[in-house]
Protein backbone atom coordinates (compact mmCIF):
# COMPACT_ATOMS: atom_id res chain seq x y z
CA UNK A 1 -46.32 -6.68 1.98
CA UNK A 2 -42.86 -6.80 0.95
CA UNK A 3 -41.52 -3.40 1.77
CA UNK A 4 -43.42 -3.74 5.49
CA UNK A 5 -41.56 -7.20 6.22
CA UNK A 6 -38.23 -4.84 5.27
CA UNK A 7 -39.49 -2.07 7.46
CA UNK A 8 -39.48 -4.91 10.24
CA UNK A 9 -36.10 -5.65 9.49
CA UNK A 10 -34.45 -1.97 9.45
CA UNK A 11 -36.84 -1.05 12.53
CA UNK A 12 -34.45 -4.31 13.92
CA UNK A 13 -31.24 -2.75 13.02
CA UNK A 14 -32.14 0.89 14.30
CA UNK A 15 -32.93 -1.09 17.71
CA UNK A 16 -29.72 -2.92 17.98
CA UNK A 17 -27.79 -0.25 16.91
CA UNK A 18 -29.21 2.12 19.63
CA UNK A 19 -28.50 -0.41 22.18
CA UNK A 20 -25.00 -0.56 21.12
CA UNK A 21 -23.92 3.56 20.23
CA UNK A 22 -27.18 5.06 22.79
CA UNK A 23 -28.30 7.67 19.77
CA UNK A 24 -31.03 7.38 17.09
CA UNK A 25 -29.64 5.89 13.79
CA UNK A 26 -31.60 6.25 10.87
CA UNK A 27 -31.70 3.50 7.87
CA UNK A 28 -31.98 3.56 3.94
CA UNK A 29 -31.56 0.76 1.59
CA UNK A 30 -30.77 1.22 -2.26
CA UNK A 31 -30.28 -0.87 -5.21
CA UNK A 32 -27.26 -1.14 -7.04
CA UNK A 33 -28.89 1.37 -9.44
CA UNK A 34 -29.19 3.55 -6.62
CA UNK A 35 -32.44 3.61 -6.34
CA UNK A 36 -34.09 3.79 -2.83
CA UNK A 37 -36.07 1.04 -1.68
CA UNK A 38 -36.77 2.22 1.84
CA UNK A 39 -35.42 5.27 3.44
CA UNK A 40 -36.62 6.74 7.34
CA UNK A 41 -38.29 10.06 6.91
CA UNK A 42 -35.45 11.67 8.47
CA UNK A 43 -33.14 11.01 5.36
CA UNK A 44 -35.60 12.65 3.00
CA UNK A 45 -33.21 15.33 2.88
CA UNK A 46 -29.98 13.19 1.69
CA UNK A 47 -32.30 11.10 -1.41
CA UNK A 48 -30.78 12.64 -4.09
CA UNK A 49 -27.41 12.81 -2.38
CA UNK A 50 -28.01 8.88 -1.48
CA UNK A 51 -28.95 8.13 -4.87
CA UNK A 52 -26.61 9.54 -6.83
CA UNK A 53 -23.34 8.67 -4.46
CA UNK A 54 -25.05 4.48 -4.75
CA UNK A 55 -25.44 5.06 -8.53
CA UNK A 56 -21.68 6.56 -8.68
CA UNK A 57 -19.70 4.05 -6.05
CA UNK A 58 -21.61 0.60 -6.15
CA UNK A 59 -19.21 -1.09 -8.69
CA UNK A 60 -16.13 0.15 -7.03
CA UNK A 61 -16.61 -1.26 -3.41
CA UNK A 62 -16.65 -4.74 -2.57
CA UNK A 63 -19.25 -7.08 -0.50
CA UNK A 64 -18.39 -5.91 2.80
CA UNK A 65 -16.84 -2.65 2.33
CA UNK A 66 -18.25 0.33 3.44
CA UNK A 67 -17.76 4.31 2.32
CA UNK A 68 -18.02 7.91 4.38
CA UNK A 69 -18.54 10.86 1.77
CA UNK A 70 -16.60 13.95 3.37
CA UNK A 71 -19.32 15.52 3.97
CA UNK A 72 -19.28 16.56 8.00
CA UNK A 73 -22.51 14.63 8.35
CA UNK A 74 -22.62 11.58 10.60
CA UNK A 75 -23.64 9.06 7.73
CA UNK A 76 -21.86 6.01 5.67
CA UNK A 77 -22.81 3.94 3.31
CA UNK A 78 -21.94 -0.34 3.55
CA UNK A 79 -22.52 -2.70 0.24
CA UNK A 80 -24.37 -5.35 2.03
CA UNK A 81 -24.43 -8.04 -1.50
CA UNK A 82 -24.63 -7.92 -5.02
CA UNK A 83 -27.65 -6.42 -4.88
CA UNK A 84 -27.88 -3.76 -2.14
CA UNK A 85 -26.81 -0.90 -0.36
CA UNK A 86 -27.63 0.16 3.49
CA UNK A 87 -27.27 3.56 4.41
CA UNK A 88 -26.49 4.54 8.25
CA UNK A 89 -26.76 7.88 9.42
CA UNK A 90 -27.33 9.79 13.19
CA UNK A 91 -27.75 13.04 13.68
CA UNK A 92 -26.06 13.08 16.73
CA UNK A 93 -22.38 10.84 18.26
CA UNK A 94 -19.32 10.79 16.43
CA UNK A 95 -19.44 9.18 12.81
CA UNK A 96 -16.96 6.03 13.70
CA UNK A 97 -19.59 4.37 15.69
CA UNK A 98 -21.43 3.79 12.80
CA UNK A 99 -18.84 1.17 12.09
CA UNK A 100 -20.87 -1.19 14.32
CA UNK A 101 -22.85 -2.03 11.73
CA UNK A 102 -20.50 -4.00 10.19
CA UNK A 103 -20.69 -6.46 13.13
CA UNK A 104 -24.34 -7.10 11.73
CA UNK A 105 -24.21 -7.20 8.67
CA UNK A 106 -23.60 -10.68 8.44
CA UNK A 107 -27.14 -11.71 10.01
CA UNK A 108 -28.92 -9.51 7.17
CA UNK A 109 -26.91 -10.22 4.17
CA UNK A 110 -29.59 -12.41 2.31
CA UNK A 111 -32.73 -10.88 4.35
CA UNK A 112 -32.32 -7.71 2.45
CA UNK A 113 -31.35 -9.60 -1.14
CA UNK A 114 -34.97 -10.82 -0.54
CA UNK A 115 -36.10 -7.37 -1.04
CA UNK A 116 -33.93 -6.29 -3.67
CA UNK A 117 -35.03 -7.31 -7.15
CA UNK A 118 -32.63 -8.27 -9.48
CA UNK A 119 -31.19 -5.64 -11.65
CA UNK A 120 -28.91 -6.55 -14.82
CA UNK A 121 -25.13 -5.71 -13.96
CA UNK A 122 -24.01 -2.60 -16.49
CA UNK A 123 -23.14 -3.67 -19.88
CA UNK A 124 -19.07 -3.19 -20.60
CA UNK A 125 -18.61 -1.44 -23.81
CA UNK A 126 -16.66 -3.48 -25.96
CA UNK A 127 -14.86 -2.13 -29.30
CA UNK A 128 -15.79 -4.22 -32.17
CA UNK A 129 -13.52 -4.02 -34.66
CA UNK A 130 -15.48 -4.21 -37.92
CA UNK A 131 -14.21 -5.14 -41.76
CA UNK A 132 -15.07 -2.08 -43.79
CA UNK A 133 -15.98 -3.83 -47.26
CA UNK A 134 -18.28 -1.40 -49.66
CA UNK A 135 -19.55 -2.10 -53.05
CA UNK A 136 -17.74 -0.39 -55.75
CA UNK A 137 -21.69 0.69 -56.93
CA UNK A 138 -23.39 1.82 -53.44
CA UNK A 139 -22.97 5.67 -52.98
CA UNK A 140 -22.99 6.42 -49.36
CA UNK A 141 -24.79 10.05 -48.38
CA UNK A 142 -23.32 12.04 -46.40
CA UNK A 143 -24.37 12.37 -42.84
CA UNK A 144 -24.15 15.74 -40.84
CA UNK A 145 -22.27 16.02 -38.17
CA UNK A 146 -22.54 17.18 -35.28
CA UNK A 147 -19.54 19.05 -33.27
CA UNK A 148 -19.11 19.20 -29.92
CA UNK A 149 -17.11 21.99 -28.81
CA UNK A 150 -15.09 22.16 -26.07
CA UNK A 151 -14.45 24.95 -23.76
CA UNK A 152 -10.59 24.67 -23.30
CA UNK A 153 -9.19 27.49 -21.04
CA UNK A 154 -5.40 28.31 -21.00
CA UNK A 155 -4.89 30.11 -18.08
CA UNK A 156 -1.28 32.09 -19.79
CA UNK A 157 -3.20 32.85 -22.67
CA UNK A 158 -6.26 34.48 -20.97
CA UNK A 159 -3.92 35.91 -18.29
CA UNK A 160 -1.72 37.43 -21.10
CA UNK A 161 -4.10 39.02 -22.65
CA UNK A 162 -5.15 41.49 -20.01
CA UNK A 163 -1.31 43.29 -19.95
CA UNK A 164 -0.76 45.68 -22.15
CA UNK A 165 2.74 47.09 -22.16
CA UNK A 166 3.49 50.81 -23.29
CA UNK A 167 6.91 52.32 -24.22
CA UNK A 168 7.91 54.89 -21.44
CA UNK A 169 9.87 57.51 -23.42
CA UNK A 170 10.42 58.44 -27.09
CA UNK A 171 13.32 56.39 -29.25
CA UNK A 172 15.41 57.98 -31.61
CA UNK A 173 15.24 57.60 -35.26
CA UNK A 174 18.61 56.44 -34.79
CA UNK A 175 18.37 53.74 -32.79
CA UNK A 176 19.12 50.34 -33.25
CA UNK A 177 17.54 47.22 -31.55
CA UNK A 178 17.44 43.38 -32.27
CA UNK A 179 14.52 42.12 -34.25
CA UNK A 180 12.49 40.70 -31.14
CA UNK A 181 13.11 44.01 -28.92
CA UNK A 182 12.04 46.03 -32.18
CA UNK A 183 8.97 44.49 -32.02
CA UNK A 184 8.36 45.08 -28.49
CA UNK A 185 8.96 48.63 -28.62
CA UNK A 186 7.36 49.22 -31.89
CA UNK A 187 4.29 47.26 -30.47
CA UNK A 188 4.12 48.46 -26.61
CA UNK A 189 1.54 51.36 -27.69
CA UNK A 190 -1.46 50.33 -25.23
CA UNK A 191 -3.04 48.70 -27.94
CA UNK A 192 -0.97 45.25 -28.00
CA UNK A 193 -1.47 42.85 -25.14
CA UNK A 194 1.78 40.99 -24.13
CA UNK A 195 0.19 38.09 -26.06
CA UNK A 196 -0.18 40.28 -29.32
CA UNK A 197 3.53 40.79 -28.54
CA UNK A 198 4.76 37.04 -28.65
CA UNK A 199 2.31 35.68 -31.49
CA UNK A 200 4.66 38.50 -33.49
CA UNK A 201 8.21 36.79 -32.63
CA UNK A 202 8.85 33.21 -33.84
CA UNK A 203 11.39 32.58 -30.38
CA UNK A 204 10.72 30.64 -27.07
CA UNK A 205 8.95 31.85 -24.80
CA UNK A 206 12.04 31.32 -22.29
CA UNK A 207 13.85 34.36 -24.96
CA UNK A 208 10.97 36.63 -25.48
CA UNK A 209 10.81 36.66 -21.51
CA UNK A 210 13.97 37.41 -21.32
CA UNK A 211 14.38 40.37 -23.16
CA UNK A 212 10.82 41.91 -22.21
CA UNK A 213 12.36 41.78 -18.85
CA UNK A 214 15.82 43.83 -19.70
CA UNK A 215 13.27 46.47 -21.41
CA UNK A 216 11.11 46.41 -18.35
CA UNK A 217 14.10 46.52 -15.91
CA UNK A 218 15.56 49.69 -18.00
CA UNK A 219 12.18 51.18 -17.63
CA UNK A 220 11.89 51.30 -21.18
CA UNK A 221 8.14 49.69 -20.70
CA UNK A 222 6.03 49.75 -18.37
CA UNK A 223 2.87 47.17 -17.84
CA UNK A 224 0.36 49.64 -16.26
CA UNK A 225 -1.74 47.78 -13.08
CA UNK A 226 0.96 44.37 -13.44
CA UNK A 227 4.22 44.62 -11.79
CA UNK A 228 7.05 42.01 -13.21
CA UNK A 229 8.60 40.27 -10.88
CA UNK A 230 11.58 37.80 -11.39
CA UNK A 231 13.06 35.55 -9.23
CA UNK A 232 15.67 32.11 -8.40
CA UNK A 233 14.83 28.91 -7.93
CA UNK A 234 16.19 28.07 -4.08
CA UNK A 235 17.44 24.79 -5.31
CA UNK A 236 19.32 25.23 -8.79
CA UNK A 237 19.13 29.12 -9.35
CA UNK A 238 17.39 29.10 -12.41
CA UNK A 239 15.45 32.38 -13.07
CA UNK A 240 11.58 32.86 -13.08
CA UNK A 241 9.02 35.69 -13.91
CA UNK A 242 5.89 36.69 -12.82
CA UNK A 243 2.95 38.77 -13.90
CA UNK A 244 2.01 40.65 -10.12
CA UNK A 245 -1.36 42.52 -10.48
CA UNK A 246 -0.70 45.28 -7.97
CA UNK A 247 -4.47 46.19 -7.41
CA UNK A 248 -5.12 42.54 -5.87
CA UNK A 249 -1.73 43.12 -3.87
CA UNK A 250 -2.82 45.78 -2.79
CA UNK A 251 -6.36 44.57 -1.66
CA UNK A 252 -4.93 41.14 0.01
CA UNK A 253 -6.25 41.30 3.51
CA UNK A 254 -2.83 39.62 4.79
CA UNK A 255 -0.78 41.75 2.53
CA UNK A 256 0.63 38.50 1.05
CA UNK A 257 0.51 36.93 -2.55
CA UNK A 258 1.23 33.40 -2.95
CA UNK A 259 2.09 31.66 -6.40
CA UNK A 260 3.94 28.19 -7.26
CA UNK A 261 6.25 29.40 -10.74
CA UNK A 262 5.14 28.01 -14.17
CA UNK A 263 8.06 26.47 -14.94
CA UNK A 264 7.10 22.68 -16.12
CA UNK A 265 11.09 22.21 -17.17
CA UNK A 266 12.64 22.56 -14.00
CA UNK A 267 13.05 19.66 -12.50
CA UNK A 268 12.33 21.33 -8.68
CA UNK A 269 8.85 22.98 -7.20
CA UNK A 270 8.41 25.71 -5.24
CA UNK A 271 6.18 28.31 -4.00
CA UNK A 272 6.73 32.20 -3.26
CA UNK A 273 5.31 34.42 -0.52
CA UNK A 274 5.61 38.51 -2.52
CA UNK A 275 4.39 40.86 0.47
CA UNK A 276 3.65 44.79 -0.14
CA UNK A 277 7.28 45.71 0.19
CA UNK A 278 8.04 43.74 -2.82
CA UNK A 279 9.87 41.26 -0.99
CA UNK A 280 10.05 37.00 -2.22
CA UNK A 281 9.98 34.80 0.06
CA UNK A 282 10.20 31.00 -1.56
CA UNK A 283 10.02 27.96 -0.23
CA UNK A 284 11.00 24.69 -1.87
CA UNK A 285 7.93 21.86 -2.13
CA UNK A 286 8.60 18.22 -3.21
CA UNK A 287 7.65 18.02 -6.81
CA UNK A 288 4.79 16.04 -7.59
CA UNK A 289 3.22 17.02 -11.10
CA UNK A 290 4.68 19.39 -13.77
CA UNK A 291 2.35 22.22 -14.87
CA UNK A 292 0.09 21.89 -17.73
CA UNK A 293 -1.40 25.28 -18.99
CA UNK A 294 -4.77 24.16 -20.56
CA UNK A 295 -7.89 22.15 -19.55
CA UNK A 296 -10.90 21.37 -20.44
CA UNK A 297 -13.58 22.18 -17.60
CA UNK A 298 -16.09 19.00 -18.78
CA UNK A 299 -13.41 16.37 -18.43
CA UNK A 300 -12.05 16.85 -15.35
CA UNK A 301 -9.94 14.61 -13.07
CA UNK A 302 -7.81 14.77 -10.04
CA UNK A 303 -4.52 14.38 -12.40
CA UNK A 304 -6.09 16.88 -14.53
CA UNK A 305 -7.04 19.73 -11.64
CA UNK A 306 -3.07 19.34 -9.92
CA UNK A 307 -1.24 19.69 -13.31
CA UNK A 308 -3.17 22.79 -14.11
CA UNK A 309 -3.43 24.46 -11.09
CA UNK A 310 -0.32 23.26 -9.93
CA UNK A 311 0.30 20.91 -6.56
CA UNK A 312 -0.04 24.41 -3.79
CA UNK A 313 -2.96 25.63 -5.20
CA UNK A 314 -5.05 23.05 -5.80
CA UNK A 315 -3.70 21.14 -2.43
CA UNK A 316 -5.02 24.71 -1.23
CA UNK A 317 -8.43 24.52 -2.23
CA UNK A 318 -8.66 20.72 -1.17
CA UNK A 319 -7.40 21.67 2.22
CA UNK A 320 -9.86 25.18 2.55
CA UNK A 321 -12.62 22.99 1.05
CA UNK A 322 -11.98 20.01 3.50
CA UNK A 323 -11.82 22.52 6.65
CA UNK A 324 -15.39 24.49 5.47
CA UNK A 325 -14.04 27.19 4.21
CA UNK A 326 -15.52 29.14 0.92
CA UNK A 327 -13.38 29.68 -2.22
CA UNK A 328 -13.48 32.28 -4.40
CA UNK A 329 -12.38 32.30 -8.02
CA UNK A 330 -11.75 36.04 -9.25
CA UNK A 331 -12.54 35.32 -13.50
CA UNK A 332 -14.44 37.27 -15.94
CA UNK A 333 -18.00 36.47 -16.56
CA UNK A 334 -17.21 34.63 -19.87
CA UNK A 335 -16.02 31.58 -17.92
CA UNK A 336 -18.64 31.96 -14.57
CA UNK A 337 -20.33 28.69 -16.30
CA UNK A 338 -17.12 26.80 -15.55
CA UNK A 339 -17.22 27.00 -11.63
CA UNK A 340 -20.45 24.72 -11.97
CA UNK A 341 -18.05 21.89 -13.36
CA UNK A 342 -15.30 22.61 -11.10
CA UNK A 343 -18.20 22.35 -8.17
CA UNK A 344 -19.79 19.62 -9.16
CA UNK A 345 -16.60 17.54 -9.68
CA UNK A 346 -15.03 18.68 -6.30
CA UNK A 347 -18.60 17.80 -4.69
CA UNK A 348 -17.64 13.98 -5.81
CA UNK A 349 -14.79 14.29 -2.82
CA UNK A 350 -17.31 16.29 -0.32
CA UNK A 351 -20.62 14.80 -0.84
CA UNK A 352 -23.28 16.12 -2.47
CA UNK A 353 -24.42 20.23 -1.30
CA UNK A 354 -27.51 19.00 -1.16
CA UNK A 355 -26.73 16.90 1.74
CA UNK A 356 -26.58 20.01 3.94
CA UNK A 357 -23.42 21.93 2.19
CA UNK A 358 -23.97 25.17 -0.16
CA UNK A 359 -21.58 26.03 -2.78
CA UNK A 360 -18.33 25.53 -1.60
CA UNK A 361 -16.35 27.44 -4.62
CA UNK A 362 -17.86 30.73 -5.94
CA UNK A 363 -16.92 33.14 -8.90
CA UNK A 364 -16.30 36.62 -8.77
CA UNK A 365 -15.36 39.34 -10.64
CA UNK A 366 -11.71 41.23 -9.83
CA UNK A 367 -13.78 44.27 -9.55
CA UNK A 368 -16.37 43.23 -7.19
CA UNK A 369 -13.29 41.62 -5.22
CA UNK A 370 -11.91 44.87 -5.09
CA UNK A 371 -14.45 47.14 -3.50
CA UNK A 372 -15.68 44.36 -1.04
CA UNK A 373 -12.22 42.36 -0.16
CA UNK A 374 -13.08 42.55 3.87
CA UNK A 375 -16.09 40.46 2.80
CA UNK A 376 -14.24 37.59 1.87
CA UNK A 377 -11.10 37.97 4.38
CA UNK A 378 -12.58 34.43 5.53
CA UNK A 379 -12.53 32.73 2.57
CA UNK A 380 -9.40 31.75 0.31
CA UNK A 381 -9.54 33.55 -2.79
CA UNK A 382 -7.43 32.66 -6.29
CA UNK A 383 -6.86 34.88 -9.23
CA UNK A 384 -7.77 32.63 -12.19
CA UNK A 385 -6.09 33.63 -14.47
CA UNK A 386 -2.99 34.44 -13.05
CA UNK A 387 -3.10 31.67 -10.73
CA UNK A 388 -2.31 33.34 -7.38
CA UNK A 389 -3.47 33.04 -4.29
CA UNK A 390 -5.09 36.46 -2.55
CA UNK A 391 -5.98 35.24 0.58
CA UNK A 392 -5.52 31.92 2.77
CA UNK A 393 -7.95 32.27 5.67
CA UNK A 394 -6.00 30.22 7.95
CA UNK A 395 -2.01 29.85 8.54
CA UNK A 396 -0.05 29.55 5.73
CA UNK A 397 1.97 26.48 5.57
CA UNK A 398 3.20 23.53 3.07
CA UNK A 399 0.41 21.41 2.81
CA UNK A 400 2.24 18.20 3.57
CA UNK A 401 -0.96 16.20 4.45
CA UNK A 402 -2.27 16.90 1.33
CA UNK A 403 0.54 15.77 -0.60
CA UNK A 404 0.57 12.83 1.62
CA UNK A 405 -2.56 12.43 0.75
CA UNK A 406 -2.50 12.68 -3.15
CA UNK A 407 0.55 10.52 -3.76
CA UNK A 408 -1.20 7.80 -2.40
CA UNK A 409 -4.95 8.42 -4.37
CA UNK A 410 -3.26 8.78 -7.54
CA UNK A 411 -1.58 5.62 -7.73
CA UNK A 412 -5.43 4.19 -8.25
CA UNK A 413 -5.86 4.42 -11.71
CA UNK A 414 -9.60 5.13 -12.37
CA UNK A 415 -10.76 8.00 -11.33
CA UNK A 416 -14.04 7.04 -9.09
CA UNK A 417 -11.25 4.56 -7.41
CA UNK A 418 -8.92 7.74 -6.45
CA UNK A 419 -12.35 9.53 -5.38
CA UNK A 420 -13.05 6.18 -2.98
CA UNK A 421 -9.20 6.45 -1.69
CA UNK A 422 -9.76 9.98 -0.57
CA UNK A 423 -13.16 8.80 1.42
CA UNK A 424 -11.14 5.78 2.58
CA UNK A 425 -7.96 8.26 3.81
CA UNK A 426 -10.39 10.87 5.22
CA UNK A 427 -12.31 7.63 6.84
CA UNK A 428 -9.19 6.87 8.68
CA UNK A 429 -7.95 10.12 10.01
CA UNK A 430 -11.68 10.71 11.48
CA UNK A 431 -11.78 6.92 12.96
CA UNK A 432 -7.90 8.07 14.79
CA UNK A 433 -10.10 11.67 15.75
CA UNK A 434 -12.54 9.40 17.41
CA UNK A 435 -10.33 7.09 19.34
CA UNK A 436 -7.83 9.85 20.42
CA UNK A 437 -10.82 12.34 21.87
CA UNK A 438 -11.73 8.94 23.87
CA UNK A 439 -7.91 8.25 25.51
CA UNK A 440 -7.04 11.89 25.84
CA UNK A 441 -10.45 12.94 27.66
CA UNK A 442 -9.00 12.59 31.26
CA UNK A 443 -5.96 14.72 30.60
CA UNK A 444 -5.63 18.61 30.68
CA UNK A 445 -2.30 18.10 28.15
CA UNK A 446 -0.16 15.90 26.26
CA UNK A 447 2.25 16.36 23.96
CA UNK A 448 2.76 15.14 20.38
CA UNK A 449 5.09 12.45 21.46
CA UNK A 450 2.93 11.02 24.07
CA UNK A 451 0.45 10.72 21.98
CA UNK A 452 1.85 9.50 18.66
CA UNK A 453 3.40 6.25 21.67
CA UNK A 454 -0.16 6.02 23.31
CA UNK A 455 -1.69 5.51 19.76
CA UNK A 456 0.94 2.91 18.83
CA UNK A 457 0.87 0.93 21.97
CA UNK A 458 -2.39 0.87 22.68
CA UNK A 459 -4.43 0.77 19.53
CA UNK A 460 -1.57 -0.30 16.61
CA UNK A 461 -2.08 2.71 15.43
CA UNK A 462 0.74 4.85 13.55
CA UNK A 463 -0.04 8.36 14.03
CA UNK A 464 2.29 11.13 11.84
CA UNK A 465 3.15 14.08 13.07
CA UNK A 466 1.89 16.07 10.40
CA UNK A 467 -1.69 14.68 10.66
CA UNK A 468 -1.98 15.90 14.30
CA UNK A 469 -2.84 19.34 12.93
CA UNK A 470 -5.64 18.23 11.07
CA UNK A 471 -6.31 15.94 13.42
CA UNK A 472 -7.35 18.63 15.91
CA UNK A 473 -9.33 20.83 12.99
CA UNK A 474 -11.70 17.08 12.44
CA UNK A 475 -12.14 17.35 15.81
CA UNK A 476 -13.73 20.65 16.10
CA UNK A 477 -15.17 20.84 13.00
CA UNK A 478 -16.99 16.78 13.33
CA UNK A 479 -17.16 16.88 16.70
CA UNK A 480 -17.17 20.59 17.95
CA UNK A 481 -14.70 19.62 20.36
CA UNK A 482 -11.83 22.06 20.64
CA UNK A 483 -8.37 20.03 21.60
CA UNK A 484 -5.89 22.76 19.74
CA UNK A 485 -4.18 23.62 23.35
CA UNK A 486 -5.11 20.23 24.96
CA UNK A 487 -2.22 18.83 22.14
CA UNK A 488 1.03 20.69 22.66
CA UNK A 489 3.97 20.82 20.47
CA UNK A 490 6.94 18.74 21.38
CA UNK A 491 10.78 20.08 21.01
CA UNK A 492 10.88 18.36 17.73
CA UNK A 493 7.83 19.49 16.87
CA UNK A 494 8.79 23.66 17.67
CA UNK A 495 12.21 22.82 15.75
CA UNK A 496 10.25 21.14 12.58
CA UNK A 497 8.12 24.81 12.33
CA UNK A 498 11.08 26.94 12.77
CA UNK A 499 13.21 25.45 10.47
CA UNK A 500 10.37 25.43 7.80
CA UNK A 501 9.62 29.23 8.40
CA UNK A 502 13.08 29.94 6.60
């Protein structure tokens, strides 16, 4: 009786909602548990997806709030009480209107809590501090223990390990050499990796570099398949080094590496464009998060992902990922496992695959890569362990709405509430998508400036440069409307790109 007198009620709210946006909406309701308590036949589909984002999000939105995974579909979710959870989706109109809701929401408040049984809020582990006191006469067993272990990946270690440096021509007897390039050349047989090499020297890294370098520069060793590359900071000067396999170079559909230096003592960030001619090309980034070499795939976190892959590349997957476009990991198979966490965390952002996505990041092997690059020239594609970017499937540039973006999600503290910050960002730049293709219907062009002073006069709304870009990508990829000429560049707008292309 009970679930058809909430029937009646949704049936209510898919009628007034029609009357208001003119398309079909579809309803679910769910627990705080996240378990569905009604659902249309349509959303069949999106249970698990439903489920599992109510189970994940309930506690971290307020009464009244409302959420919109990234996930390109035209559904949101709105925490109606303490109790409950209504789901709004439509297959067809632009996701914003599904903000009327909230106009209603009022009226059904406590009609759905009828519905809703209640559900014990989750217990908060507490830390008891207990008094250890043992009788001097009680012998304790001992209990077995169980150890987790941890699959920890550093990325120089691995990455190291696949150079192996030979000696180019015979020494003399004669010869003599400091201790650390002794070891080198004694060592660089083809057998040693460069790893094998620096476990043998008890200096920095910074000095074993160094001197590997002069060798390599005097063409004294050679690293067959890796070219070494070094480089200057454009701010301070300070030199850099990188590990170039030449195979993936060569295989890049764009002819174009791209790599941010791992060089967590500098005090500046940058990233560098290496083309076939063996030419650098760096550009200076604002520096957000010094490097961190290791991490451990089954605790993951946004802090976690930037410091280890470093601010470009993982603002580079974000951004590929957020525009539908595949990544691919090249990695050996001993760590194909891993992309399953790395997926399954990143779906957090992107909503569920099951809600009509597939995998969005893929592993592959450098060999497979290889033979079949043209296959992937759509998709952007990152050496592991070397931490390079092959291929960027769109136009390169600095990824300053992503950096926008992060600053401001990671000064939530808890994880799920920097997850909700990215929804709540995303949420705004498709709500200024949907109220610029309304005002800018009747024109055949306007430019940047126009339209960052129609925005602000007409709606209060401050528009920044940078997000027009992506504004016009949400637009065809939401709405599959194509504005990209309809929005031109202003003068300021031309001199902005020019001066950044130096």
């Amino acid at each position: 009786m009970q679930s058809e007198e909430l029937s009646e009620v949704t049936k209510e709210i898919v009628s007034k909602l029609g009357s208001i946006l003119g398309v079909r909406v579809y309803v679910a309701v769910a627990d705080r548990l996240g378990n569905l308590i009604l659902s249309d036949r349509e959303l069949d589909q999106f249970n698990e997806f439903m489920s599992s984002f109510v189970k994940s999000n309930f506690k971290y939105l307020k009464v009244g709030d409302h959420s919109m995974p990234i996930s390109g579909k035209n559904i949101m979710f709105f925490r109606i009480s303490d109790k409950a959870m209504v789901i709004i989706y439509s297959a067809k109109g632009r996701v914003g209107q599904l903000l009327s809701f909230k106009s209603l929401m009022p009226k059904y408040q406590n009609i759905i809590d009828k519905f809703v049984r209640d559900i014990e809020p989750e217990p908060i582990s507490v830390e008891l501090e207990v008094e250890k006191v043992l009788p001097a006469s009680v012998a304790i067993p001992a209990v077995p223990v169980r150890t987790v272990e941890k699959k920890v990946f550093s990325r120089k270690m691995e990455f190291f390990k696949e150079i192996y440096p030979k000696v180019t021509k015979k020494l003399k007897d004669s010869a003599k050499f400091s201790l650390t390039i002794s070891v080198i050349l004694n060592y660089s047989n083809g057998n040693n990796s460069f790893s094998d090499l620096f476990d043998k020297v008890n200096i920095s890294y910074e000095e074993f570099i160094d001197e590997f370098y002069r060798l390599y520069k005097a063409k004294m060793v050679e690293t067959p398949d890796y070219e070494l590359v070094q480089g200057l900071c454009p701010n301070c000067k300070k030199i850099f080094y990188q590990f170039v396999p030449n195979r993936l170079l060569d295989v890049s559909p764009k002819g174009i590496l791209r790599f941010q230096p791992d060089s967590p003592e500098d005090e500046h960030t940058f990233y560098v464009l290496y083309d076939k001619k063996r030419k650098m090309k760096p550009k200076t980034l604002p520096k957000f998060r010094a490097f961190q070499d290791e991490i451990d795939f089954s605790n993951l976190s946004v802090e976690k992902l930037i410091k280890f892959f470093g601010q470009d590349v993982f603002f580079n997957i974000f951004h590929a990922i957020f525009f539908k476009y595949s990544v691919i990991f090249l990695m050996g198979t001993d760590l194909m496992a891993q992309i399953g966490q790395i997926n399954n965390y990143m779906n957090q952002f992107f909503g569920d695959k099951k809600a009509g996505e597939s995998e969005r990041i893929i592993a592959l092997s450098r060999e497979e890569y290889i033979k079949q690059s043209k296959k992937y020239e759509d998709c952007l594609v990152i050496d592991l362990h070397s931490n390079i970017v092959i291929n960027e499937p769109y136009e390169t540039e600095d990824l300053d709405f992503e950096l926008r973006l992060f600053k401001k999600v990671l000064q939530e503290k808890e994880d799920k509430s920097q997850i909700l910050k990215t929804y709540s960002e995303f949420e705004r730049l498709v709500l200024a998508t949907d109220t610029i293709l309304t005002e800018i219907e009747m024109y055949k062009e306007i430019n940047e400036d126009e339209l960052i002073e129609l925005m602000k006069t007409k709606h209060k709304m401050q528009l920044e440069r940078s997000e027009i870009p992506i504004i016009k990508e949400l637009a065809d990829i939401y709405y599959s409307i194509d504005i990209r000429k309809k929005i031109i560049k202003t003068l300021v707008g031309r001199a902005s790109d020019f001066f950044q292309s130096f």
